[in-house]
N, C-alpha and C. Protein backbone atom coordinates (compact mmCIF):
# COMPACT_ATOMS: atom_id res chain seq x y z
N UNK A 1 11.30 -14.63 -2.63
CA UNK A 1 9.85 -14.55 -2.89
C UNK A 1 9.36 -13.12 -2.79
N UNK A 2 8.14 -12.61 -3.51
CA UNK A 2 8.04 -11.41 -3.49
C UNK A 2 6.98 -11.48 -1.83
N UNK A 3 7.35 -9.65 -1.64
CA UNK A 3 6.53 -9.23 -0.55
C UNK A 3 5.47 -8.36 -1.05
N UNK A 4 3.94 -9.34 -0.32
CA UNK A 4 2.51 -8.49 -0.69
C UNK A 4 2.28 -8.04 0.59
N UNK A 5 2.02 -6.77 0.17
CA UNK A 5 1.67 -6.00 1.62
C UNK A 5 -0.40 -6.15 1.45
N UNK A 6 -0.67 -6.34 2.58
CA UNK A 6 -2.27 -6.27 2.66
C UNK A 6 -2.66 -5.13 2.30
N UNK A 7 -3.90 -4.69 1.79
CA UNK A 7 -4.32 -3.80 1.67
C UNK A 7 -5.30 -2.82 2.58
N UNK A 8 -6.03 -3.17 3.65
CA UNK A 8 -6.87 -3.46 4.53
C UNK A 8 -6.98 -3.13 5.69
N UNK A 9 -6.61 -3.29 6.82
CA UNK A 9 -6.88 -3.36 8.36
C UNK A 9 -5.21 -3.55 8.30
N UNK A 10 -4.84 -2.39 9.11
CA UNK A 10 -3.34 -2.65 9.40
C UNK A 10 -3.15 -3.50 10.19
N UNK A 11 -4.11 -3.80 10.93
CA UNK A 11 -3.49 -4.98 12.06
C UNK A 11 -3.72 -6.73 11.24
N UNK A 12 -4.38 -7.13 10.09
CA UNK A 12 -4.54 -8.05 9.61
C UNK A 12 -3.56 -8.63 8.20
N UNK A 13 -2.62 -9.54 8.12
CA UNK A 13 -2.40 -9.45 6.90
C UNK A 13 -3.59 -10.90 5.93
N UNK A 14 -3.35 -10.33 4.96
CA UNK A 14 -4.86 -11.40 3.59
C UNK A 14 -3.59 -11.39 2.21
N UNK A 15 -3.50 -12.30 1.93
CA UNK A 15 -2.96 -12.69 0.48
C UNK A 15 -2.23 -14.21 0.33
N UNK A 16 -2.02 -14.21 -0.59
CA UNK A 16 -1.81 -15.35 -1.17
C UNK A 16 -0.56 -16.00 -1.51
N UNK A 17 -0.18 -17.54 -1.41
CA UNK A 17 1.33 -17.72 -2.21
C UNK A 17 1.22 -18.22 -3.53
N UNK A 18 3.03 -18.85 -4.02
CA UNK A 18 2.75 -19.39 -5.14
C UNK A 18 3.44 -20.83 -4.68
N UNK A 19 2.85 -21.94 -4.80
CA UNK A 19 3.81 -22.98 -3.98
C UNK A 19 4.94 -23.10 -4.97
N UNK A 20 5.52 -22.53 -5.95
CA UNK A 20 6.69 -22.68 -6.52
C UNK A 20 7.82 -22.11 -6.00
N UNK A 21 7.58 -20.58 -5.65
CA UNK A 21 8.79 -19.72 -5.49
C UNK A 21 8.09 -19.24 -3.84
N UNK A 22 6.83 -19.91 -3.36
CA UNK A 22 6.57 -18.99 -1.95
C UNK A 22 5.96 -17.20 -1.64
N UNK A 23 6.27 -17.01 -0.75
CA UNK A 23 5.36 -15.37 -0.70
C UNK A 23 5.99 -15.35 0.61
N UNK A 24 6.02 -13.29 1.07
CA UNK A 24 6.40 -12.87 2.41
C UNK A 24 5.17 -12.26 1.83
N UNK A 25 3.93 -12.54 2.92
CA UNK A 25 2.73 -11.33 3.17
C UNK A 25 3.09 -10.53 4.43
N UNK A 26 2.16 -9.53 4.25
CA UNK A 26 2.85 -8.01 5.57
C UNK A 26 1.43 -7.40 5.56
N UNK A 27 1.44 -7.19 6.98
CA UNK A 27 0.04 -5.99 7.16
C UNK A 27 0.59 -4.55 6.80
N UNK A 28 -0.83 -3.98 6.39
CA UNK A 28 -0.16 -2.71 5.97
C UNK A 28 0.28 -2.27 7.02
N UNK A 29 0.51 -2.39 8.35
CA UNK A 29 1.44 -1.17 9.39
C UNK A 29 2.87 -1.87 9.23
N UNK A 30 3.49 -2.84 8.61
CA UNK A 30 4.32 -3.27 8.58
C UNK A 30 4.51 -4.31 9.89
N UNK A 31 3.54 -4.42 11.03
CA UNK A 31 3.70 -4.79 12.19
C UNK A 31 3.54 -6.31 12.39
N UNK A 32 3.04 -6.97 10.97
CA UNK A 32 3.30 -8.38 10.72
C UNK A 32 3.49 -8.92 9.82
N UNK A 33 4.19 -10.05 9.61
CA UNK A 33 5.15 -10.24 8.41
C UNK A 33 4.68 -11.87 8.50
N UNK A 34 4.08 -12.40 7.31
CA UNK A 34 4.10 -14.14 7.54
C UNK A 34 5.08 -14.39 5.95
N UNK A 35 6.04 -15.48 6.41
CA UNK A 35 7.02 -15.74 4.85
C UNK A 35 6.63 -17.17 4.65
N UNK A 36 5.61 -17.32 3.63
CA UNK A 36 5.69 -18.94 3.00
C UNK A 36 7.26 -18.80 2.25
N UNK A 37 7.92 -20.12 2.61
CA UNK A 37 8.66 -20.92 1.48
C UNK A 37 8.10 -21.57 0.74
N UNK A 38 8.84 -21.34 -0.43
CA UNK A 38 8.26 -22.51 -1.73
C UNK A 38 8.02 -24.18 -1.33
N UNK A 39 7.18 -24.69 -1.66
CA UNK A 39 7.02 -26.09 -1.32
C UNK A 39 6.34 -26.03 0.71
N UNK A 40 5.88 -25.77 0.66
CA UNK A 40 5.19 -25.14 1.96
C UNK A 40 3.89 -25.69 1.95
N UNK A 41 3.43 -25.37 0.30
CA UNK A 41 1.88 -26.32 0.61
C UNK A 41 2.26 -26.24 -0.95
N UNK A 42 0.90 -27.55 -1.65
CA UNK A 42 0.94 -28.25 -2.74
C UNK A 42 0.07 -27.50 -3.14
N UNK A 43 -0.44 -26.28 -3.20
CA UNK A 43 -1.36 -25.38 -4.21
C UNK A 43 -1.55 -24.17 -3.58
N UNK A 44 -1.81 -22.90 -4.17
CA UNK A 44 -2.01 -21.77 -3.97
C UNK A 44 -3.04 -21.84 -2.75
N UNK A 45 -2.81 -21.16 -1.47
CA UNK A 45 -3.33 -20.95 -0.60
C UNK A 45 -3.68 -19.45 -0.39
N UNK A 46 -4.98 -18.91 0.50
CA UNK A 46 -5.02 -17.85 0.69
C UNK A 46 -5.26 -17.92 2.32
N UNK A 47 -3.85 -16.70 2.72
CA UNK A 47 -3.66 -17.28 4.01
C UNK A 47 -4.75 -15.67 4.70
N UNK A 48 -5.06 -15.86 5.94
CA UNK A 48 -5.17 -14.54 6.82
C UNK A 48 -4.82 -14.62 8.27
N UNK A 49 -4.08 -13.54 8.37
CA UNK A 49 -3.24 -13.78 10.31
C UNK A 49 -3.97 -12.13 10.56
N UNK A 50 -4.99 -12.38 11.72
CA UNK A 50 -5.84 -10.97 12.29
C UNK A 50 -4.88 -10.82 13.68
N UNK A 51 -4.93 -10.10 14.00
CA UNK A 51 -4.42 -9.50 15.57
C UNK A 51 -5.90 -9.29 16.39
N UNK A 52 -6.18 -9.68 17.63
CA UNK A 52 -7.18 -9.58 17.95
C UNK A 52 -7.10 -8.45 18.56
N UNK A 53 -8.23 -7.69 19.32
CA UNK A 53 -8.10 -6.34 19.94
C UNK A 53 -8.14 -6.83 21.10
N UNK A 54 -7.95 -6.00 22.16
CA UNK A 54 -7.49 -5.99 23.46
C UNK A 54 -9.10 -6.99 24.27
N UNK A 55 -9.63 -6.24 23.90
CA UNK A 55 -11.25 -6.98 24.42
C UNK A 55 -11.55 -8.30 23.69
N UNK A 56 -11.09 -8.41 22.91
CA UNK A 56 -10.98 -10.09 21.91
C UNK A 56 -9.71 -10.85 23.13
N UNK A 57 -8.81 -10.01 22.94
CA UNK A 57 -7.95 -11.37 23.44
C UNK A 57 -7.84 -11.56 25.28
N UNK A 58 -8.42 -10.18 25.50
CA UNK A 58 -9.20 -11.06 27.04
C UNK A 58 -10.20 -12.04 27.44
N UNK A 59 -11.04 -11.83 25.97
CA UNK A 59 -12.25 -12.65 26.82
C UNK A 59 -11.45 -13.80 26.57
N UNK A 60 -10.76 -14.30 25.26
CA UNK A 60 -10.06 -15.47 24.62
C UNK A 60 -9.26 -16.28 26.12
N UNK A 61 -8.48 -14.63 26.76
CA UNK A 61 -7.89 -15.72 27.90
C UNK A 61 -8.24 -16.01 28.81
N UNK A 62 -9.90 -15.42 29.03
CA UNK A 62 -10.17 -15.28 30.23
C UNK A 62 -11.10 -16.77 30.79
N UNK A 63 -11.02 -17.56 29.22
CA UNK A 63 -11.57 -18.94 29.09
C UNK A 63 -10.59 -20.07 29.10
N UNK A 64 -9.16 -19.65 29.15
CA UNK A 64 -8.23 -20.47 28.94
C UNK A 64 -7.59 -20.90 30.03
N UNK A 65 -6.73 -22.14 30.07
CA UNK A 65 -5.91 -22.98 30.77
C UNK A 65 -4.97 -22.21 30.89
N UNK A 66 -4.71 -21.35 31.90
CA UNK A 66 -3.04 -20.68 31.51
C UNK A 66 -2.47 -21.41 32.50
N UNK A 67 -1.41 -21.33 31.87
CA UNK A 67 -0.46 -22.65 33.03
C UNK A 67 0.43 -21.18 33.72
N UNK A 68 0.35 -21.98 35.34
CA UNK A 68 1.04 -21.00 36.56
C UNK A 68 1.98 -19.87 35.98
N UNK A 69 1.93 -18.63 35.99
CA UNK A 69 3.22 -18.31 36.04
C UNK A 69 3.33 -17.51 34.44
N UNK A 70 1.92 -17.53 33.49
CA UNK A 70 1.96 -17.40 31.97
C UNK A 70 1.40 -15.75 32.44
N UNK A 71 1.89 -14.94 31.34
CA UNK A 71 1.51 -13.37 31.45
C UNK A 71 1.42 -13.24 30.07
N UNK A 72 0.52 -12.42 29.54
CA UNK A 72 0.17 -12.88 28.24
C UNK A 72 0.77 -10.92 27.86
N UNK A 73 1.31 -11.07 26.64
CA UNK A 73 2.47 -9.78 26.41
C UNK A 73 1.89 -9.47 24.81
N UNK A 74 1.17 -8.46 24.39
CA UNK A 74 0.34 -8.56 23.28
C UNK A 74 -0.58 -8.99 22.78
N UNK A 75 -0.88 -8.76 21.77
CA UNK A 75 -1.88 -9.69 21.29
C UNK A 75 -2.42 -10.97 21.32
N UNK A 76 -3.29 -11.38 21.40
CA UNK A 76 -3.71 -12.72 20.85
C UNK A 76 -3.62 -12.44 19.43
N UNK A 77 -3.69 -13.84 18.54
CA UNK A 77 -3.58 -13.54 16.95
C UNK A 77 -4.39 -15.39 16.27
N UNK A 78 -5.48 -14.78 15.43
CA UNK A 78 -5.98 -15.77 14.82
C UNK A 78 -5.19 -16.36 13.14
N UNK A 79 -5.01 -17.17 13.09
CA UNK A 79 -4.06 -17.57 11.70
C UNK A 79 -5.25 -18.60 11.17
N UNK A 80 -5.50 -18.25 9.93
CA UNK A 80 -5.95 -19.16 8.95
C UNK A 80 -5.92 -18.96 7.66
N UNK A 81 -6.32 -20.33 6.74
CA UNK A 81 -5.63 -20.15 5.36
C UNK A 81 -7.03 -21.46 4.57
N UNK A 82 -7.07 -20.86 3.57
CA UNK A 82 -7.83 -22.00 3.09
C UNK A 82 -7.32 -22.36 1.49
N UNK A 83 -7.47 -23.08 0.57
CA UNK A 83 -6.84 -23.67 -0.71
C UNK A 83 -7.11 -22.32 -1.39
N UNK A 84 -7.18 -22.24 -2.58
CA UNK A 84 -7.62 -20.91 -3.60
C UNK A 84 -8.99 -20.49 -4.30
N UNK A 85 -9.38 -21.34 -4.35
CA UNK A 85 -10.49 -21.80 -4.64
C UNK A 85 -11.87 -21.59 -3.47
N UNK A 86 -11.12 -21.43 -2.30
CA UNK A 86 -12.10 -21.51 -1.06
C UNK A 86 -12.65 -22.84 -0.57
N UNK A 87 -12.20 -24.31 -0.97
CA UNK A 87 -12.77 -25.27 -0.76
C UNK A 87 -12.74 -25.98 0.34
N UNK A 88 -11.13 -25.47 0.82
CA UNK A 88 -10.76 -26.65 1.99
C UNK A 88 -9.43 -25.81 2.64
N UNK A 89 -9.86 -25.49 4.49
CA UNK A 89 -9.02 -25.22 5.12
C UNK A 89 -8.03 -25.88 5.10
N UNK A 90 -6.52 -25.13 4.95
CA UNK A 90 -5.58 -25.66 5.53
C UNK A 90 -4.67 -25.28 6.69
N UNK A 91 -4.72 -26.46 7.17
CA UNK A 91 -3.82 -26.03 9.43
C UNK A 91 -2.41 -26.92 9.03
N UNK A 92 -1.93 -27.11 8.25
CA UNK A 92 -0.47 -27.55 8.40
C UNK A 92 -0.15 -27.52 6.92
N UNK A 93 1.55 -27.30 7.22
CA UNK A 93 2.42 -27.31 6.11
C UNK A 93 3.52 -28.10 6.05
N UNK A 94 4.15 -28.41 4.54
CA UNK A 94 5.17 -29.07 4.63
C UNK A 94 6.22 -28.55 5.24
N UNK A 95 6.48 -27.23 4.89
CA UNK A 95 7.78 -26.32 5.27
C UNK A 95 7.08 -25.52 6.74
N UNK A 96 8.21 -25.52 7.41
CA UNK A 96 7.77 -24.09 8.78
C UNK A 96 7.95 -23.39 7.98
N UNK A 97 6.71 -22.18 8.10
CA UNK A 97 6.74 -20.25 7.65
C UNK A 97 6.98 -19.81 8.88
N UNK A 98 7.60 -18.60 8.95
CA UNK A 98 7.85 -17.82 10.04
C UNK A 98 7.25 -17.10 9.87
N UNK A 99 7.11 -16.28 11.15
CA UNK A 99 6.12 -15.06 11.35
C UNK A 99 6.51 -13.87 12.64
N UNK A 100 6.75 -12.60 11.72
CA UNK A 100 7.01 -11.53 13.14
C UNK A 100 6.18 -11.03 13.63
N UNK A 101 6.36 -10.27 14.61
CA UNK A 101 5.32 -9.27 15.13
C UNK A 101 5.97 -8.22 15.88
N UNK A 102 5.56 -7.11 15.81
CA UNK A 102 6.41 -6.15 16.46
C UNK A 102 5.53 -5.94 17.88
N UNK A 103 6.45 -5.74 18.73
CA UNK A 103 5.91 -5.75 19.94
C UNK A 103 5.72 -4.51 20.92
N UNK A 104 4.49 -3.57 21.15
CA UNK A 104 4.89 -1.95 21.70
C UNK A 104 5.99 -1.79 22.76
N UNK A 105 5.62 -0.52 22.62
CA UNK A 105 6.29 0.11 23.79
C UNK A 105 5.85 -0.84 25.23
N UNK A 106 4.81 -1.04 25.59
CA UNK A 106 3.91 -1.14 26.47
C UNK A 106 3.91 -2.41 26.58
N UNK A 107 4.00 -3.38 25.34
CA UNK A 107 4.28 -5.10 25.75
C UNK A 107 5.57 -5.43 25.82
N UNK A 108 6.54 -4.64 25.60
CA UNK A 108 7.98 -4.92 26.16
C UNK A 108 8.31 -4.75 27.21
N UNK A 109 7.61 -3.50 27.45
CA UNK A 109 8.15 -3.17 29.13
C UNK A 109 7.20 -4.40 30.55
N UNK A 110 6.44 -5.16 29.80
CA UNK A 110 5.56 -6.14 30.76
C UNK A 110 6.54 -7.42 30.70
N UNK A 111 7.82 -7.38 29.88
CA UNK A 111 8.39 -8.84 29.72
C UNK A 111 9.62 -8.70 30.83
N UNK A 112 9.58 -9.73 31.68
CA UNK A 112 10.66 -9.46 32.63
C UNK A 112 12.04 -10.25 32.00
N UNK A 113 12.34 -11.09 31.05
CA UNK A 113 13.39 -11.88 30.91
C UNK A 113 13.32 -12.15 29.31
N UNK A 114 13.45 -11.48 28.52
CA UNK A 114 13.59 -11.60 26.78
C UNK A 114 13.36 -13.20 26.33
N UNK A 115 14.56 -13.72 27.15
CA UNK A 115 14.49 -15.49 26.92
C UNK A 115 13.35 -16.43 26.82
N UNK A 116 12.51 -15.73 28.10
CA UNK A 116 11.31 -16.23 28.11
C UNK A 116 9.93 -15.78 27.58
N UNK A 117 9.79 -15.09 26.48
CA UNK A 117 9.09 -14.71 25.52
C UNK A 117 8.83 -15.93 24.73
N UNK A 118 7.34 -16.15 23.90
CA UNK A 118 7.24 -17.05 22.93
C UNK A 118 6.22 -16.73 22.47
N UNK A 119 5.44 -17.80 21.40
CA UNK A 119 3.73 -18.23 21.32
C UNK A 119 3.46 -18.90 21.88
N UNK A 120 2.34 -19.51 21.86
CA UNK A 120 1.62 -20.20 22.41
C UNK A 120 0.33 -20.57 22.08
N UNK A 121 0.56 -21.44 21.48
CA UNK A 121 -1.12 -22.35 20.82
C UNK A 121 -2.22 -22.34 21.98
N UNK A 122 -3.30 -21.68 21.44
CA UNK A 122 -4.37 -21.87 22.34
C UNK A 122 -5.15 -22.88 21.96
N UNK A 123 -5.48 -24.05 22.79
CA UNK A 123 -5.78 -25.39 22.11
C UNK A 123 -7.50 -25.20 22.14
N UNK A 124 -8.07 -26.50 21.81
CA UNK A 124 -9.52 -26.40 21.50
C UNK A 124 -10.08 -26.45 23.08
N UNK A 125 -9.40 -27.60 23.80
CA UNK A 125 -9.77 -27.31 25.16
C UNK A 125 -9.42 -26.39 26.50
N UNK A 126 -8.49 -25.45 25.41
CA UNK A 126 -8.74 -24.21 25.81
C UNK A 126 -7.35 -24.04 26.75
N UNK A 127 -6.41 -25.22 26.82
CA UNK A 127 -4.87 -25.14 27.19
C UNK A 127 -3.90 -24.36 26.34
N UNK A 128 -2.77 -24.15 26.68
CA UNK A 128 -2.08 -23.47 26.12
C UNK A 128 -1.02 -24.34 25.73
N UNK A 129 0.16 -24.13 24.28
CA UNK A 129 1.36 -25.21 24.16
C UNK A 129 2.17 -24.10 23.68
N UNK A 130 3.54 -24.45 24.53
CA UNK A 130 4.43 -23.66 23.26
C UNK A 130 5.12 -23.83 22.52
N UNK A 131 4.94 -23.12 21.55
CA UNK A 131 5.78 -23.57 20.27
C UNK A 131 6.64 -22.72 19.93
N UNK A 132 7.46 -21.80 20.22
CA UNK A 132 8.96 -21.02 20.58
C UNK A 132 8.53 -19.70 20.40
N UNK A 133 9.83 -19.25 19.70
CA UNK A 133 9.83 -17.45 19.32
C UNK A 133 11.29 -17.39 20.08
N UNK A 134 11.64 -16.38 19.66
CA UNK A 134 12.58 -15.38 19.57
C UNK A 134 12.38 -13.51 20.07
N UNK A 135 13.34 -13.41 20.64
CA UNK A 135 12.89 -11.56 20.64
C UNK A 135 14.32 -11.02 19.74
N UNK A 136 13.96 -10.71 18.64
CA UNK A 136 15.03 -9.62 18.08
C UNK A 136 14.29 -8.56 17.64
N UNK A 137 14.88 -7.88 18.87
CA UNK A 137 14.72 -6.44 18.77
C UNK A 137 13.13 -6.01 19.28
N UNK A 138 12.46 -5.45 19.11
CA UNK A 138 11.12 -5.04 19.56
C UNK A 138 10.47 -6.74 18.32
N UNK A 139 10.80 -7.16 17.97
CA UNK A 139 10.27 -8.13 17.38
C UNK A 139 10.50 -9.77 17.38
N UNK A 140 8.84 -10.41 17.67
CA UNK A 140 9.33 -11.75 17.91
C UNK A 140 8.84 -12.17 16.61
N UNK A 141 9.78 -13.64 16.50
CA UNK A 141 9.87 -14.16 15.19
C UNK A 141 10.07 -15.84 15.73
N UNK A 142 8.74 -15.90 15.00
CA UNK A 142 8.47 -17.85 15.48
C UNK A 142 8.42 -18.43 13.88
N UNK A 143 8.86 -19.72 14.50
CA UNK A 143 8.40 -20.75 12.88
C UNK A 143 7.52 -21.74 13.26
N UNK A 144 6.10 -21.51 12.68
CA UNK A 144 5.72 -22.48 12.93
C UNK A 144 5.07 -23.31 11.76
N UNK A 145 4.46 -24.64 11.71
CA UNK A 145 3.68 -25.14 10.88
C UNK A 145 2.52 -25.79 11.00
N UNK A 146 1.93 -24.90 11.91
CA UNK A 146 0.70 -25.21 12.12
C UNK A 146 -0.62 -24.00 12.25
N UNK A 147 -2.08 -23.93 11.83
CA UNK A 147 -2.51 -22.57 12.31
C UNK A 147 -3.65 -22.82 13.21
N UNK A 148 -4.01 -22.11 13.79
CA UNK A 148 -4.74 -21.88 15.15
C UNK A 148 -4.95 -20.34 15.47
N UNK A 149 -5.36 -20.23 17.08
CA UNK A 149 -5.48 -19.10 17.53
C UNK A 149 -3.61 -19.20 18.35
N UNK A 150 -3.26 -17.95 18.73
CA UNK A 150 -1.89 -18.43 19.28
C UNK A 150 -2.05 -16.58 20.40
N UNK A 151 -0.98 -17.00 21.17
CA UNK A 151 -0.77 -15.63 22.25
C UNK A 151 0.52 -15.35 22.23
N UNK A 152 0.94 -14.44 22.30
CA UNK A 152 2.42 -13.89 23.02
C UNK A 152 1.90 -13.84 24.29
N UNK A 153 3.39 -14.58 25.11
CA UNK A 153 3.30 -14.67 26.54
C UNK A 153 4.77 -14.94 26.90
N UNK A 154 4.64 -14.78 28.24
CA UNK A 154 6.21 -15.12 29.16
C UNK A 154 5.70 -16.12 30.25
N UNK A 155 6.25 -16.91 30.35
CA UNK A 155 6.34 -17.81 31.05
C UNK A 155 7.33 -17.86 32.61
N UNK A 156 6.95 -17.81 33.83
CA UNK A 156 8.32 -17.39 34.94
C UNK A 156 7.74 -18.99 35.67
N UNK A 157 8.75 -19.50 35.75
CA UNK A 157 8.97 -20.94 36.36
C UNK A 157 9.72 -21.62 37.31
N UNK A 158 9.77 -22.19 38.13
CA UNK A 158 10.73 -22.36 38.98
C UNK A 158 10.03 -23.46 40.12
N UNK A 159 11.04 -24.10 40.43
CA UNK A 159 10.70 -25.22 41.61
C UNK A 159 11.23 -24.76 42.70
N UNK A 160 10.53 -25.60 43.92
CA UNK A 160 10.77 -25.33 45.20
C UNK A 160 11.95 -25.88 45.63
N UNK A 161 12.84 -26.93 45.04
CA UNK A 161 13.90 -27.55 45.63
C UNK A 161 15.09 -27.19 44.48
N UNK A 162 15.41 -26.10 43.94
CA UNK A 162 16.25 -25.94 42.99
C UNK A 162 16.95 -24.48 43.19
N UNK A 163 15.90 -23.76 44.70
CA UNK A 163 16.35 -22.33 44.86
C UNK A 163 18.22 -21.90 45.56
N UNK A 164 18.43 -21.42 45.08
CA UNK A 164 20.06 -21.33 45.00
C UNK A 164 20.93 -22.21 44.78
N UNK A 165 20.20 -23.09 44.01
CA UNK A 165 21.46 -24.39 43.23
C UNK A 165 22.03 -23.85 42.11
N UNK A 166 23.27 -24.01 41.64
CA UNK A 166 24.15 -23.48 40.75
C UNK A 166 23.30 -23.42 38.79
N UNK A 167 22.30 -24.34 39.29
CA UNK A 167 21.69 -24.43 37.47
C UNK A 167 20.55 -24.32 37.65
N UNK A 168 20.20 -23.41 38.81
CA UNK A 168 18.57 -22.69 38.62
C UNK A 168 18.35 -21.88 37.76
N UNK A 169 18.94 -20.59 37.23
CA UNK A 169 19.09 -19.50 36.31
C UNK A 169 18.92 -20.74 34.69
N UNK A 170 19.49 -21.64 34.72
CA UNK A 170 19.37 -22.63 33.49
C UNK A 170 17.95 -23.61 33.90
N UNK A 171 17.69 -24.22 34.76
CA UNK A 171 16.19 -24.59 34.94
C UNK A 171 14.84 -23.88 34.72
N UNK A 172 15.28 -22.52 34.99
CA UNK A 172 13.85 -21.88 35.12
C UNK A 172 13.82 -21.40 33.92
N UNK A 173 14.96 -21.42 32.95
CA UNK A 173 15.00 -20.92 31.41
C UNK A 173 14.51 -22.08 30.86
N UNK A 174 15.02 -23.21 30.75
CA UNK A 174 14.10 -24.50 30.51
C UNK A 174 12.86 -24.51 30.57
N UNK A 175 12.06 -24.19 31.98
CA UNK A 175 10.93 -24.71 32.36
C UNK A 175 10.25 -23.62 31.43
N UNK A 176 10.83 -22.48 31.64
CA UNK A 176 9.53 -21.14 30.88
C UNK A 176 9.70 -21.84 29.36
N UNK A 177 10.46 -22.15 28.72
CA UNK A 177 10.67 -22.38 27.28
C UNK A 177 9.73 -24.09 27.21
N UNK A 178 9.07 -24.84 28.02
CA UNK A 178 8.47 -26.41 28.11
C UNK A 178 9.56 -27.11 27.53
N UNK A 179 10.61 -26.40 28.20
CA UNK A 179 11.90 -27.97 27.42
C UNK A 179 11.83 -29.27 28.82
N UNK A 180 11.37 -28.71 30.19
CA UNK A 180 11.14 -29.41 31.24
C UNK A 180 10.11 -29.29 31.95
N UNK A 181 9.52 -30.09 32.34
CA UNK A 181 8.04 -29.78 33.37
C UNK A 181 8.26 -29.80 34.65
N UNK A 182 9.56 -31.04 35.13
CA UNK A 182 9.41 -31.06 36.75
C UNK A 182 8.63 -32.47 36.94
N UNK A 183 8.64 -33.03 38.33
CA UNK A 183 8.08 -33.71 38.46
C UNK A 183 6.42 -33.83 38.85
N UNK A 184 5.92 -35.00 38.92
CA UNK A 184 4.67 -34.31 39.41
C UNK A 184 4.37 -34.08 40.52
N UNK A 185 5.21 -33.95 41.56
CA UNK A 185 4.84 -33.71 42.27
C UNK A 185 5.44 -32.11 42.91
N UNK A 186 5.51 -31.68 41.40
CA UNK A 186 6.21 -30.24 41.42
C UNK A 186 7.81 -29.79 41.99
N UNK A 187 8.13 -30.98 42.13
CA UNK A 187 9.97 -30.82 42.36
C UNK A 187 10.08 -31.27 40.82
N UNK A 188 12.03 -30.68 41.10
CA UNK A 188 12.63 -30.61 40.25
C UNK A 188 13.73 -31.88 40.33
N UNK A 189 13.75 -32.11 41.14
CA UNK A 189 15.34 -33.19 41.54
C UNK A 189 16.37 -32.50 41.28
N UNK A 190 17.24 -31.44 41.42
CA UNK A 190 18.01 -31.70 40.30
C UNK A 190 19.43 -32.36 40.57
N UNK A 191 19.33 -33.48 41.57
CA UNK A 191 20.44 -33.80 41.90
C UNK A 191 20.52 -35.34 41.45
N UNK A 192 18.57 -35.41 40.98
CA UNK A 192 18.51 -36.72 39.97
C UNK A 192 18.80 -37.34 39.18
N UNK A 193 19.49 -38.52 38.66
CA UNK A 193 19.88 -38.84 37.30
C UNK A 193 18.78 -38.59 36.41
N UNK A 194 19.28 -38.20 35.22
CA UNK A 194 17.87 -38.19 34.23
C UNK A 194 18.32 -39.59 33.25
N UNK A 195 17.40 -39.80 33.33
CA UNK A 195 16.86 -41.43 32.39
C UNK A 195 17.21 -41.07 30.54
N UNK A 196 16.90 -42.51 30.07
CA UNK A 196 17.26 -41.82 28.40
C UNK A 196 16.34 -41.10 27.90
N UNK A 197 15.05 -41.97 28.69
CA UNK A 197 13.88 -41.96 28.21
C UNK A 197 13.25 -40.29 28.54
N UNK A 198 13.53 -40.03 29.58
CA UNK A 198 13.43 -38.52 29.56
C UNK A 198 14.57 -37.24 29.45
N UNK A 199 15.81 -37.49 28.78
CA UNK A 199 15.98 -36.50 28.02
C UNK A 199 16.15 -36.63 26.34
N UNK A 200 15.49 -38.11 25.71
CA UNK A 200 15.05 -37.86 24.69
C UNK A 200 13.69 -37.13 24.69
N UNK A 201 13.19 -37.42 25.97
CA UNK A 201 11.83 -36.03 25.89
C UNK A 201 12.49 -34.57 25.56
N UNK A 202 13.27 -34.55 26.79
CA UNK A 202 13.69 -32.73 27.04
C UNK A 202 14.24 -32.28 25.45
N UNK A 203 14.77 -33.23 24.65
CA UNK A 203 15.22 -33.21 23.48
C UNK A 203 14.50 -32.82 22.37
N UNK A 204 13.50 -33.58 22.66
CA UNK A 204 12.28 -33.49 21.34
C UNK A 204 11.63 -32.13 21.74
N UNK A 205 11.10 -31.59 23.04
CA UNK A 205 10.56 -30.58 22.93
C UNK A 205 11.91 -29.28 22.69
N UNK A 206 12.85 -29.53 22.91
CA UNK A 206 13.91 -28.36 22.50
C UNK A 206 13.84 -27.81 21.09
N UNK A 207 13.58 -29.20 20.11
CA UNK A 207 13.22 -28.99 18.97
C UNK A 207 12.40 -29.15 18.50
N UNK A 208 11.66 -29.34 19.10
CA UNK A 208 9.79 -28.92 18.95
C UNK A 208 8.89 -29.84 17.91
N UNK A 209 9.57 -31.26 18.68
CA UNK A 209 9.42 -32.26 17.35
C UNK A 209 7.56 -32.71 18.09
């Protein structure tokens, strides 16, 4: 698919796909990249992903649910897209688009554990969900198919009854990634059988069904 670079606000990318063959849009600093695949949506969309500024995405978190332990590493970032025409927002797709972001000097050095890097949907009631990412290289790269407001953040997690057990270093990578919550009463068990019924959970959120 071809790549349209924005014309505009380096921190924003604005353009459009073709639902036949798809589109990679890019802000002009090169610092964000969104790639529709073809068949992604059933008509020409015009998408826009803004980066918020530092004073945008504080007040944003300073209203939000952050769950224990969340450090927010960059930007906040608003994603929206509406048909071509301008008639009718669209918040989901058939296909996941991915999306990078390059991450400074200054929000790398705030991440203590690469692994635990992601997004994170900022919901209407103002909770947070995550929906993955990757760090390659100074750059994270998520797929998602849905749009919203979203954050880069790290997540550090850990239970009180799991400290020097042989699969804590693998629990607390779990818990930062929401592949596990713990119980509610904030243990972990981990000497518990797990049920079917909850690691077809741990399952579904691994793959982010």
């Amino acid at each position: 698919p071809p790549t349209i670079d924005s014309p505009k606000d380096p921190n924003t990318i604005i353009g459009a796909n073709s639902p036949e063959i798809g589109a990679t849009l890019a802000s002009a600093s090169g610092d964000m990249t969104l790639s529709v695949p073809a068949g992604a949506t059933n008509t020409a969309v015009e998408f826009t992903v803004a980066a918020l500024t530092p004073e945008e995405t504080s007040s944003l978190l300073e209203t939000a649910a952050l769950p224990q332990g969340f450090t927010s590493v960059g930007p906040a970032i608003e994603f929206s897209a509406v048909t071509s025409d301008g008639s009718e927002p669209v918040t989901s797709f058939e296909e996941p688009l991915v999306f990078e972001i390059v991450l400074s000097e200054d929000d790398l050095a705030r991440i203590t554990d690469p692994q635990k890097i992601g997004l994170f949907r900022v919901n209407d009631d103002g909770s947070l969900t995550f929906i993955g990412g990757r760090l390659v290289g100074n750059r994270l790269v998520v797929s998602m198919d849905h749009f919203s407001r979203y954050v880069v953040g790290e997540t550090v997690a850990t239970f009180e009854d799991i400290q020097g057990h042989w699969a804590q270093a693998d629990v607390e990578l779990m818990a930062a990634r929401w592949v596990i919550l713990g119980r509610p009463s904030g243990r972990f068990d981990p000497e518990d059988t797990v049920t079917r019924a909850e690691f077809t959970l741990m399952l579904a959120r691994a793959m982010f069904l």
